[in-house]
C-alpha atoms as a PDB file:
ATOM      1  CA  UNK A   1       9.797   8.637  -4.083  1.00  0.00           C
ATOM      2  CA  UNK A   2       7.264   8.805  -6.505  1.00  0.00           C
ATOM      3  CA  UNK A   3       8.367   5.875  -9.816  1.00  0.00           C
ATOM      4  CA  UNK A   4       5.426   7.186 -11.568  1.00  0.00           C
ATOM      5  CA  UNK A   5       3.982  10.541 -13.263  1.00  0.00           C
ATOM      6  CA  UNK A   6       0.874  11.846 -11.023  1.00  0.00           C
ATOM      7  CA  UNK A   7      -1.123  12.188 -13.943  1.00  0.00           C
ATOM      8  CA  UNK A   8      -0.471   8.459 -14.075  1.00  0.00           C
ATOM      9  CA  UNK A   9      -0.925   7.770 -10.702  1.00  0.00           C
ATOM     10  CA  UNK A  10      -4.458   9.593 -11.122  1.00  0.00           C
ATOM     11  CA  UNK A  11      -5.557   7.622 -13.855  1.00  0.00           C
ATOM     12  CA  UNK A  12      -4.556   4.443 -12.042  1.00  0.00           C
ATOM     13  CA  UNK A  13      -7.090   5.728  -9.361  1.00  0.00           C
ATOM     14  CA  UNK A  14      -9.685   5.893 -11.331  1.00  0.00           C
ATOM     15  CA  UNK A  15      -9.196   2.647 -13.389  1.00  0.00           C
ATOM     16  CA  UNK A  16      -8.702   0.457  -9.840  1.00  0.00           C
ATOM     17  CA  UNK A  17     -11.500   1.911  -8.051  1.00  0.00           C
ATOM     18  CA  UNK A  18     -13.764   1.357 -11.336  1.00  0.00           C
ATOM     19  CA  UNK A  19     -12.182  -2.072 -11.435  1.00  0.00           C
ATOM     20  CA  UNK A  20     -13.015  -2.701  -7.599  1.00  0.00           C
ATOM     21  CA  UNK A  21     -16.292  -1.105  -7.928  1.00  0.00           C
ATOM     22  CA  UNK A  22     -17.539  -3.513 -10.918  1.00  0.00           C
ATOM     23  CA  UNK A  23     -16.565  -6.697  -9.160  1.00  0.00           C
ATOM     24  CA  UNK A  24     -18.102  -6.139  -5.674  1.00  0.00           C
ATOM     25  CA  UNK A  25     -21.703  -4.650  -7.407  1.00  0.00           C
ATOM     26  CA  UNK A  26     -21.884  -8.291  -9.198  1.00  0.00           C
ATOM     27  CA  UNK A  27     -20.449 -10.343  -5.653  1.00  0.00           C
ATOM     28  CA  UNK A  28     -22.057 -11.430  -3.341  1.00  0.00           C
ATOM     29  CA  UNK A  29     -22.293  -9.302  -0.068  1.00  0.00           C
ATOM     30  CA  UNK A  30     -21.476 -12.047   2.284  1.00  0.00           C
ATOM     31  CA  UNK A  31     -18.364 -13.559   0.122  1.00  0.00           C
ATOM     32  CA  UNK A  32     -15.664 -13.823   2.190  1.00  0.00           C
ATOM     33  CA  UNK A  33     -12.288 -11.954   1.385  1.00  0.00           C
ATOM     34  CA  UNK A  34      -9.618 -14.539   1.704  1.00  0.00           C
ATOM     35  CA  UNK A  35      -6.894 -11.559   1.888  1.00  0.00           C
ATOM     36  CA  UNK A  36      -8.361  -9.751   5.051  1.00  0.00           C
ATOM     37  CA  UNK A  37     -10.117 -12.595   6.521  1.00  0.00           C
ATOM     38  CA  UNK A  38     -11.991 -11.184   9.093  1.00  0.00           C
ATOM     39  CA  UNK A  39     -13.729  -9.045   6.411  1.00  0.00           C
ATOM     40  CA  UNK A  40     -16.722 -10.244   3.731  1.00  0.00           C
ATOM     41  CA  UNK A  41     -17.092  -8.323   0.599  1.00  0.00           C
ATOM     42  CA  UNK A  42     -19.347  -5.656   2.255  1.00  0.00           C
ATOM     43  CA  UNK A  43     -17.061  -4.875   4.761  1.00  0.00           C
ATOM     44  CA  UNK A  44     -14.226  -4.309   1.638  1.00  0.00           C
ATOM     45  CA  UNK A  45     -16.238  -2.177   0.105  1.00  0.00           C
ATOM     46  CA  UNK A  46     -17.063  -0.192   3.000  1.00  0.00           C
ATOM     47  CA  UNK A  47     -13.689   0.313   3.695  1.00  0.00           C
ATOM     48  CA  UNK A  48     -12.516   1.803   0.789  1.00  0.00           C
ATOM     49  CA  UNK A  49     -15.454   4.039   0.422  1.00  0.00           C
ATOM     50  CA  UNK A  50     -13.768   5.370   3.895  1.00  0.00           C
ATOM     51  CA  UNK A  51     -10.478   5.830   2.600  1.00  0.00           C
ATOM     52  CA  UNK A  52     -11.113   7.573  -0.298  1.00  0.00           C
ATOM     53  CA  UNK A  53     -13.884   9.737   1.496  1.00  0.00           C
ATOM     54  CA  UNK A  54     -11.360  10.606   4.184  1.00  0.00           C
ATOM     55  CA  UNK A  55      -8.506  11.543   1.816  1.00  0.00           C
ATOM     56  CA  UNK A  56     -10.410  13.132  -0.619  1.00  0.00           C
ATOM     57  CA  UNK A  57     -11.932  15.189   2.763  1.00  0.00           C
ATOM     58  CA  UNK A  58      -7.788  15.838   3.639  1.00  0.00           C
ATOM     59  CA  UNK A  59      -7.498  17.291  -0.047  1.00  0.00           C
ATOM     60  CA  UNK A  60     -10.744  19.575   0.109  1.00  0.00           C
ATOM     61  CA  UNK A  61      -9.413  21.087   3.431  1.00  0.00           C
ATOM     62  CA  UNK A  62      -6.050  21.148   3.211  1.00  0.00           C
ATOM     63  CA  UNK A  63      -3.769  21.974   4.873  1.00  0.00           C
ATOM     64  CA  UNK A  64      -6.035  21.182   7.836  1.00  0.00           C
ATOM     65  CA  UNK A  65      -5.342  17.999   9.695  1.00  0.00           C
ATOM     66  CA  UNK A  66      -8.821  15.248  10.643  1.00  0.00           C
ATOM     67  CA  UNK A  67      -9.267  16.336  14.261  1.00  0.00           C
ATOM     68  CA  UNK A  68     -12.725  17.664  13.748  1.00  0.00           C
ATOM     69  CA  UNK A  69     -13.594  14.759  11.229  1.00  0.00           C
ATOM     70  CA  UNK A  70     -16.265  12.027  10.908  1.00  0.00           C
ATOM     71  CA  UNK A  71     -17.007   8.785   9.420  1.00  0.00           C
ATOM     72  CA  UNK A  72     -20.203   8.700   8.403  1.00  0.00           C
ATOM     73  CA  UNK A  73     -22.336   6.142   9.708  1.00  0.00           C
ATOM     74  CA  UNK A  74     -22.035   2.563   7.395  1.00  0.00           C
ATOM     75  CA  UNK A  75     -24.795   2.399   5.029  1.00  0.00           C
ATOM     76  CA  UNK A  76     -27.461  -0.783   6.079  1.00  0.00           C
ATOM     77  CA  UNK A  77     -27.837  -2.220   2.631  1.00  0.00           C
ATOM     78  CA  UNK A  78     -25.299  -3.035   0.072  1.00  0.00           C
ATOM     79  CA  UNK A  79     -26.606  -0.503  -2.521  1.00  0.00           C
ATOM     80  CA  UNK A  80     -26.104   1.682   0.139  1.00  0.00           C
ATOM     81  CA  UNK A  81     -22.301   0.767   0.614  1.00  0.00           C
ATOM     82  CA  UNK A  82     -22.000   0.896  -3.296  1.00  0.00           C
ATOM     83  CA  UNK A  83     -23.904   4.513  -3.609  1.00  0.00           C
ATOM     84  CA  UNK A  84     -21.418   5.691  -0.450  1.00  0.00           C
ATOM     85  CA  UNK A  85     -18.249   3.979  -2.148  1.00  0.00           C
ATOM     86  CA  UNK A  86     -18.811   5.592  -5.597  1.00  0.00           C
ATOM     87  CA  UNK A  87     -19.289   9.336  -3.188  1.00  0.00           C
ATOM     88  CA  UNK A  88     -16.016   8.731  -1.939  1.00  0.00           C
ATOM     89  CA  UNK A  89     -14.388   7.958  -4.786  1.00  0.00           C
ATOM     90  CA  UNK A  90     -15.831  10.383  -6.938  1.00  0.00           C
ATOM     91  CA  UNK A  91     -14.427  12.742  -4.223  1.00  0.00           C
ATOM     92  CA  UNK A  92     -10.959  11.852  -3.968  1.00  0.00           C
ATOM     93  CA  UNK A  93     -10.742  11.932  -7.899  1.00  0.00           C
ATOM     94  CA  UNK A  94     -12.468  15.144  -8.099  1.00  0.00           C
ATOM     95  CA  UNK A  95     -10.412  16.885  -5.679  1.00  0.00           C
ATOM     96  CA  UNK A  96      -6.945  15.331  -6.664  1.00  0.00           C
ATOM     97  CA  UNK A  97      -7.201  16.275 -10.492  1.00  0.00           C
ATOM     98  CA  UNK A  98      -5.375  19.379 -10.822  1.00  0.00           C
ATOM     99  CA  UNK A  99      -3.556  19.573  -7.602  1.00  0.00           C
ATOM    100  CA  UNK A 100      -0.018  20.559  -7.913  1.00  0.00           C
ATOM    101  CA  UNK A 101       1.651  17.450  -6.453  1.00  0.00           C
ATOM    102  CA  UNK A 102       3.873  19.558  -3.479  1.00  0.00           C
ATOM    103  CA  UNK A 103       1.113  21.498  -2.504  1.00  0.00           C
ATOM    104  CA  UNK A 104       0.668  20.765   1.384  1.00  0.00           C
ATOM    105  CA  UNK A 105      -1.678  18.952   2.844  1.00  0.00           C
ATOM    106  CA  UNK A 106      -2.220  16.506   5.759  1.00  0.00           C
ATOM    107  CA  UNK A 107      -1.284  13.358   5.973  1.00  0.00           C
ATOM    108  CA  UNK A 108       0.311  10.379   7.950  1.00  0.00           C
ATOM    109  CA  UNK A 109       3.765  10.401   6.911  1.00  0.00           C
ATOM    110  CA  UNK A 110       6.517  12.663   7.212  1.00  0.00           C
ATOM    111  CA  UNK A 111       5.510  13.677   3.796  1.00  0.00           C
ATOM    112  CA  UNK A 112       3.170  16.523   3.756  1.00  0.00           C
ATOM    113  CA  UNK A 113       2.229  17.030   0.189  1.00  0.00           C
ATOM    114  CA  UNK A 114      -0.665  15.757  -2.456  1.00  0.00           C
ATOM    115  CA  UNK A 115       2.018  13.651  -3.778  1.00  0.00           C
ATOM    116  CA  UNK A 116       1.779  11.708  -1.275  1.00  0.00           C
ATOM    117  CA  UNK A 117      -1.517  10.883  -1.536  1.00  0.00           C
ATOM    118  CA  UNK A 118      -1.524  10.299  -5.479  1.00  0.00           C
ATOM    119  CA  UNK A 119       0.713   7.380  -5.039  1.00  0.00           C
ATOM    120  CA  UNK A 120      -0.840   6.047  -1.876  1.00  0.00           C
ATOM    121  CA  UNK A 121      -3.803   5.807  -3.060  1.00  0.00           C
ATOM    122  CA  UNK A 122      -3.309   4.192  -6.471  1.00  0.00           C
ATOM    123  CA  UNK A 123      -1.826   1.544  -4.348  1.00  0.00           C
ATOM    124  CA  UNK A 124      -4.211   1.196  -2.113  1.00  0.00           C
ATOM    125  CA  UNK A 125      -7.100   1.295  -5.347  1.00  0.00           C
ATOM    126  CA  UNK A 126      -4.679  -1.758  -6.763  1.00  0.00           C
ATOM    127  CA  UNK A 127      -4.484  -3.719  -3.490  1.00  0.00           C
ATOM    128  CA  UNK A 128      -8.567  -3.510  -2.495  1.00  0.00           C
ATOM    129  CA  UNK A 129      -9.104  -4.496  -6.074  1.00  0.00           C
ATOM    130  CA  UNK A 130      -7.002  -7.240  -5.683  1.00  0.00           C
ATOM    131  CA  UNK A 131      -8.869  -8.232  -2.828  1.00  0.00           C
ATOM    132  CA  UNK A 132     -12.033  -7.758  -4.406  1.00  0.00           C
ATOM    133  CA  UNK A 133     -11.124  -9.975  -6.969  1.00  0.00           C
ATOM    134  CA  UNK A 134     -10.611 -12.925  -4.777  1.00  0.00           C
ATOM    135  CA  UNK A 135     -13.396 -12.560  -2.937  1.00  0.00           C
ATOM    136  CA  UNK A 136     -15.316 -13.153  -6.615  1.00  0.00           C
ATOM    137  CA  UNK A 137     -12.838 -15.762  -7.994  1.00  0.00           C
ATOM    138  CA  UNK A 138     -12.128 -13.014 -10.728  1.00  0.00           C
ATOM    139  CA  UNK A 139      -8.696 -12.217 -10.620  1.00  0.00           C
ATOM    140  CA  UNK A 140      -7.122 -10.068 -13.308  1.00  0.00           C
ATOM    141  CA  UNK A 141      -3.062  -9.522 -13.756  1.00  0.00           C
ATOM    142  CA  UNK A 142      -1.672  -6.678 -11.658  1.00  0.00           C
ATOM    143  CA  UNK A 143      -0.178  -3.565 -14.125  1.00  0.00           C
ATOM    144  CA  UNK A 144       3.763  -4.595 -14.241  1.00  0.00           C
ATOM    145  CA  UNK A 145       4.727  -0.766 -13.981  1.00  0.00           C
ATOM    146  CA  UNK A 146       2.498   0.174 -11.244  1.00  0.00           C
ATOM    147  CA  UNK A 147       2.898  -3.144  -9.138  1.00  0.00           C
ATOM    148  CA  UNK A 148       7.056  -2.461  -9.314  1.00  0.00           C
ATOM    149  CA  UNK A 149       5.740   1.127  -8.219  1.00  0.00           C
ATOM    150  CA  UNK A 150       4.167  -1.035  -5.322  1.00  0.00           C
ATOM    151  CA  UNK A 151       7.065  -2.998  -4.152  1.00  0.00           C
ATOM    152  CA  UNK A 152       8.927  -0.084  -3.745  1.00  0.00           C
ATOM    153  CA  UNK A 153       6.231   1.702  -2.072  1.00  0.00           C
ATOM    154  CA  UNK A 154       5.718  -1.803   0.620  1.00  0.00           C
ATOM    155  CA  UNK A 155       9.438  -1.647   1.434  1.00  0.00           C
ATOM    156  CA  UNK A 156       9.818   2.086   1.422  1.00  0.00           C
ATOM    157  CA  UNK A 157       6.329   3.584   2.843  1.00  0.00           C
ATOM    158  CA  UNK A 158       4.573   0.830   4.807  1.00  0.00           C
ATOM    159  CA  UNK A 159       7.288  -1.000   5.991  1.00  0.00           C
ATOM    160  CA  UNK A 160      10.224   0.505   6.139  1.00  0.00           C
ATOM    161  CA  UNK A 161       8.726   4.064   7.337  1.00  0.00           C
ATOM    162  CA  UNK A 162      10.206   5.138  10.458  1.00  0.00           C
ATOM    163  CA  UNK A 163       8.470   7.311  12.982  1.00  0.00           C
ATOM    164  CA  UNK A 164      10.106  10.023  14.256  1.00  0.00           C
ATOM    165  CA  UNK A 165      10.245   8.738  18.063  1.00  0.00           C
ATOM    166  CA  UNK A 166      12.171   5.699  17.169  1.00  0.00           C
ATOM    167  CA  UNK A 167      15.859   4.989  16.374  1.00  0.00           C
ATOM    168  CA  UNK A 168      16.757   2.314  13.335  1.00  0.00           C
ATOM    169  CA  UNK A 169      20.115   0.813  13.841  1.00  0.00           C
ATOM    170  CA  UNK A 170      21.345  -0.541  10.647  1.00  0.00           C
ATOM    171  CA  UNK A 171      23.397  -3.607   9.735  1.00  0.00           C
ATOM    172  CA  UNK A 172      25.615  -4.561   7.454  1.00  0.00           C
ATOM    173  CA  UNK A 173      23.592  -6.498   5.648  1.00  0.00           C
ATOM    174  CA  UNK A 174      21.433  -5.908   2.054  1.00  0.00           C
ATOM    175  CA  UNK A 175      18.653  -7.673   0.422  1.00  0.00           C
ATOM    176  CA  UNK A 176      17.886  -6.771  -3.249  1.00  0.00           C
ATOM    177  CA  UNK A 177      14.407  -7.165  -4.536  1.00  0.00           C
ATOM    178  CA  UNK A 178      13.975  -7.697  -8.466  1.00  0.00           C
ATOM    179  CA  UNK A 179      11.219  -6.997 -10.237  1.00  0.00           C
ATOM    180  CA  UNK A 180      11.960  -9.532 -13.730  1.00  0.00           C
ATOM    181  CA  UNK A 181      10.195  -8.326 -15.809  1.00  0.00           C
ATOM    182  CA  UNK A 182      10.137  -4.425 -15.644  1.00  0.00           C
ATOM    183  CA  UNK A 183      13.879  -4.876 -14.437  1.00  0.00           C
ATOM    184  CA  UNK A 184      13.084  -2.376 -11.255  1.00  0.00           C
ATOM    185  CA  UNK A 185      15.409  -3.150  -8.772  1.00  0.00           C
ATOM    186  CA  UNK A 186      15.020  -2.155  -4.552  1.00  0.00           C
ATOM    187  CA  UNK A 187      17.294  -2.202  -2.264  1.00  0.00           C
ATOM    188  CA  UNK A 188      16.882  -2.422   1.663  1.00  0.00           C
ATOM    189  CA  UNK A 189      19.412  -2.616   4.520  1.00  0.00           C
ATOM    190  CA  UNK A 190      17.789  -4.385   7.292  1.00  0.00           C
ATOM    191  CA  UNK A 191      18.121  -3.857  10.993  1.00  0.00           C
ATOM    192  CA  UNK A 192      17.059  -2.725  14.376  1.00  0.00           C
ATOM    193  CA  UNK A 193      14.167  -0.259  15.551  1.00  0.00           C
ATOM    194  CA  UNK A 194      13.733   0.796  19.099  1.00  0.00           C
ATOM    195  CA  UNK A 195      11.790   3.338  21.080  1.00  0.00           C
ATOM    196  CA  UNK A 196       9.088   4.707  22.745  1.00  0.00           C
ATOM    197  CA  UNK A 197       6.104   6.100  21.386  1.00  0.00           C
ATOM    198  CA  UNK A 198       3.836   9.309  22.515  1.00  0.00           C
ATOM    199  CA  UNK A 199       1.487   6.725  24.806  1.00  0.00           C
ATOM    200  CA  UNK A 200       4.762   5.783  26.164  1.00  0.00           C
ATOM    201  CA  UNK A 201       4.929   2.022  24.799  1.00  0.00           C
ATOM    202  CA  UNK A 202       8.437   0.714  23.986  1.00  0.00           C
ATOM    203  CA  UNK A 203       9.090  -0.833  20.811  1.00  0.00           C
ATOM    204  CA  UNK A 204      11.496  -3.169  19.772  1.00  0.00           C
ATOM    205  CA  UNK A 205      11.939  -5.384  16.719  1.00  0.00           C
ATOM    206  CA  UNK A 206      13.722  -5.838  13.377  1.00  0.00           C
ATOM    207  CA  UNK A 207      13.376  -3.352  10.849  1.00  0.00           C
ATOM    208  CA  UNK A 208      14.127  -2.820   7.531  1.00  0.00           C
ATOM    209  CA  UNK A 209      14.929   0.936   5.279  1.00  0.00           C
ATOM    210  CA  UNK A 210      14.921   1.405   1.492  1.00  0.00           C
ATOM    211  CA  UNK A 211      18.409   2.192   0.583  1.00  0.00           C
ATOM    212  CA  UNK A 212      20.307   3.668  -2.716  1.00  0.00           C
ATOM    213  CA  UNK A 213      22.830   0.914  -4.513  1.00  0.00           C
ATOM    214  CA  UNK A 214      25.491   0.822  -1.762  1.00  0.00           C
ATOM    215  CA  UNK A 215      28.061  -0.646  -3.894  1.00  0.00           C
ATOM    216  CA  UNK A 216      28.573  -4.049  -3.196  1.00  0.00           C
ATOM    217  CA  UNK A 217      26.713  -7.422  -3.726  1.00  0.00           C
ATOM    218  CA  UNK A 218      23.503  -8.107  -1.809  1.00  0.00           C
ATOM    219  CA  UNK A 219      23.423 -11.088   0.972  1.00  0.00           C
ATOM    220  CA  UNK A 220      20.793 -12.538  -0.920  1.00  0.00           C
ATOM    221  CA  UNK A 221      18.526 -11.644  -3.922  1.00  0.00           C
ATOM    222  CA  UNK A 222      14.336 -11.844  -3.788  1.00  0.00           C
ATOM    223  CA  UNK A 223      13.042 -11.798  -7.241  1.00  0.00           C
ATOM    224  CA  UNK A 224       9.924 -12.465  -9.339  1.00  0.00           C
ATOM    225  CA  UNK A 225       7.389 -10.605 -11.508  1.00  0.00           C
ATOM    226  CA  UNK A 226       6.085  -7.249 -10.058  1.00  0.00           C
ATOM    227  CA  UNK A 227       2.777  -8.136  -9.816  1.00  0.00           C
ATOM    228  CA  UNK A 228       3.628 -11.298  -8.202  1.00  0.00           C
ATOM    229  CA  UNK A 229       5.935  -9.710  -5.462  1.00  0.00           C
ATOM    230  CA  UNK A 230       3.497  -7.113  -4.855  1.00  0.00           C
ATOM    231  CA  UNK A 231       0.419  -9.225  -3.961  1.00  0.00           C
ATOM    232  CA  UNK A 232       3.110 -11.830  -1.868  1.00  0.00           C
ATOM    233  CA  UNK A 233       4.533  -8.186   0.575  1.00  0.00           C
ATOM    234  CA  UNK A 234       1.108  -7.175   1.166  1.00  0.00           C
ATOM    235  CA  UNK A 235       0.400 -11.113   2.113  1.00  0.00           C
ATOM    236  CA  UNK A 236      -2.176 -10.926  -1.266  1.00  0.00           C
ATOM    237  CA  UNK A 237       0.029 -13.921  -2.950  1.00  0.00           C
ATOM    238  CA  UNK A 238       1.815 -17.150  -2.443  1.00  0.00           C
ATOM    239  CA  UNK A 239       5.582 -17.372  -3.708  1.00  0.00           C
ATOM    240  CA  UNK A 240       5.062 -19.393  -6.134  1.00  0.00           C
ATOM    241  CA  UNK A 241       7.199 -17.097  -8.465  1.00  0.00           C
ATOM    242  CA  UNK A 242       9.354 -15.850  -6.489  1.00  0.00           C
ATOM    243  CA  UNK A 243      13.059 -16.903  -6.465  1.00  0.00           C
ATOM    244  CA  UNK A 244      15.432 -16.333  -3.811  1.00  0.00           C
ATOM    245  CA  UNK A 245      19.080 -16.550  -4.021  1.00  0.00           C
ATOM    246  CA  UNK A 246      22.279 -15.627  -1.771  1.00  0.00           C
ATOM    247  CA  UNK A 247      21.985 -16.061   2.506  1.00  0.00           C
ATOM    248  CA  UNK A 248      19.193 -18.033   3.345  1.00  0.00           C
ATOM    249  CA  UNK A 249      19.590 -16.384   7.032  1.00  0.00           C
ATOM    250  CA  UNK A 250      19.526 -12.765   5.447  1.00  0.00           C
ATOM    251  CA  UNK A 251      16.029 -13.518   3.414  1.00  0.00           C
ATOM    252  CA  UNK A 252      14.828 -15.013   6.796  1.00  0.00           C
ATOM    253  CA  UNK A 253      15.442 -11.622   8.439  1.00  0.00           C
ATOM    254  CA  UNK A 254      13.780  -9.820   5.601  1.00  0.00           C
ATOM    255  CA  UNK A 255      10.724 -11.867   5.826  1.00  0.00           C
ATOM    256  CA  UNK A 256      11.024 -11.550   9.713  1.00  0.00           C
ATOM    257  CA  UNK A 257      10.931  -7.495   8.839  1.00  0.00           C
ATOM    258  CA  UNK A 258       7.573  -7.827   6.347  1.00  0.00           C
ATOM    259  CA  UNK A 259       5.852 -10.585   7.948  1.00  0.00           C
ATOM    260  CA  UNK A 260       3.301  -7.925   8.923  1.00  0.00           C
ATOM    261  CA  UNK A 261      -0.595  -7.765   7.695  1.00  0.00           C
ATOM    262  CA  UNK A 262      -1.157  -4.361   5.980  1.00  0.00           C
ATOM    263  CA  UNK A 263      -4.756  -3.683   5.034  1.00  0.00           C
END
């Protein structure tokens, strides 16, 4: 569910990636990233560069899925990673402006549109900067409207996304999360996944889904600024401002269900 406009969205792709970009040309290569600690800030910027080459690739060819596609090999110097980064982004930009948001393409989810990929990617622009920023001790305040945009997104998309070979079993419980100061307010139901993949592995372990106001009052109540709740789901961020309130054995089932590193 997209919280945003795309044009938005767009714009927020640009200004994160430029954001990202201008910290990591001035960092040093071997900084570590204290986010995604196996990675320094080369490997950072060599991973975006991939993501935004590969999904601007996805746009170009759509509907087309990435069997037949390549990485290309990782640059050896760091003005190499920076000339292959801005390539990538330039790409993704160049081939999302203009593209009618359901128009189908490929990608991951069960959603098969550009849309999809507008508000992915702004996320993942905000979260790499973010990351960027503490590898360089330069850390900026996360956009309130488009860090709500992200807590939805966390719960929703990259944690509360079901595959379609599993089975979520749902209790009867509800955690709120509050977003203070843009007054966005998401809702999960937490619960129980199970099943077994393509590769045949069985899965098994407590899950959580996104859920419209059911009605009645939340077991307990997570709540902070956006930007603050953002950076703590994606394990960018202490808790520092975050407040719970309500069953202290419901939050400890949520956190059980987004204790996961993302990248």
């Amino acid at each position: 569910m997209a919280r945003l406009s795309y044009d938005d969205y767009l714009q927020r792709i640009h200004d994160e990636s430029a954001r990202f970009r201008a910290v990591l040309a001035d960092c040093d290569p071997a900084a570590r990233v204290p986010s995604c600690p196996d990675w320094d800030a080369a490997d950072l910027l060599w991973h975006l560069g991939e993501v935004q080459h590969f999904w601007g690739t996805m746009l170009r060819q759509r509907p087309a899925g990435p069997d037949d596609y390549a990485h290309a090999p990782r640059p050896e110097t760091y003005a190499g990673l920076l000339d292959y980064f801005d390539e990538g982004s330039g790409l993704l930009f160049a081939e999302l402006t203009g593209v009618d948001p359901g128009t189908e393409t490929w990608t991951w989810s069960s959603d098969h549109t550009a849309g999809f990929i507008y508000r992915r990617q702004a996320h993942e622009a905000l979260i790499h900067r973010l990351d960027a920023e503490l590898a360089a001790g330069a850390l900026t305040p996360l956009d309130p409207a488009l860090a709500a945009d992200g807590v939805h997104e966390a719960l929703d998309v990259m944690f509360g996304g079901q595959p379609p070979w599993g089975t979520f079993t749902p209790y009867d419980r509800f955690v709120r999360v509050d977003c203070t100061d843009t007054g966005d307010r998401t809702w999960t139901q937490l619960g129980h996944f199970d099943g077994t993949d393509p590769d045949g592995e069985v899965h098994e372990s407590e899950d959580l889904h996104v859920v419209d106001d059911p009605g009645v009052e939340p077991q307990a109540v997570v709540s902070g600024p956006a930007g603050a709740l953002d950076a703590w789901l994606w394990r960018r961020g202490d808790d520092s401002q975050i407040a719970v309130s309500g069953d202290r054995e419901a939050y400890d089932l949520f956190r059980v269900c987004v204790n996961h590193p993302i990248n």
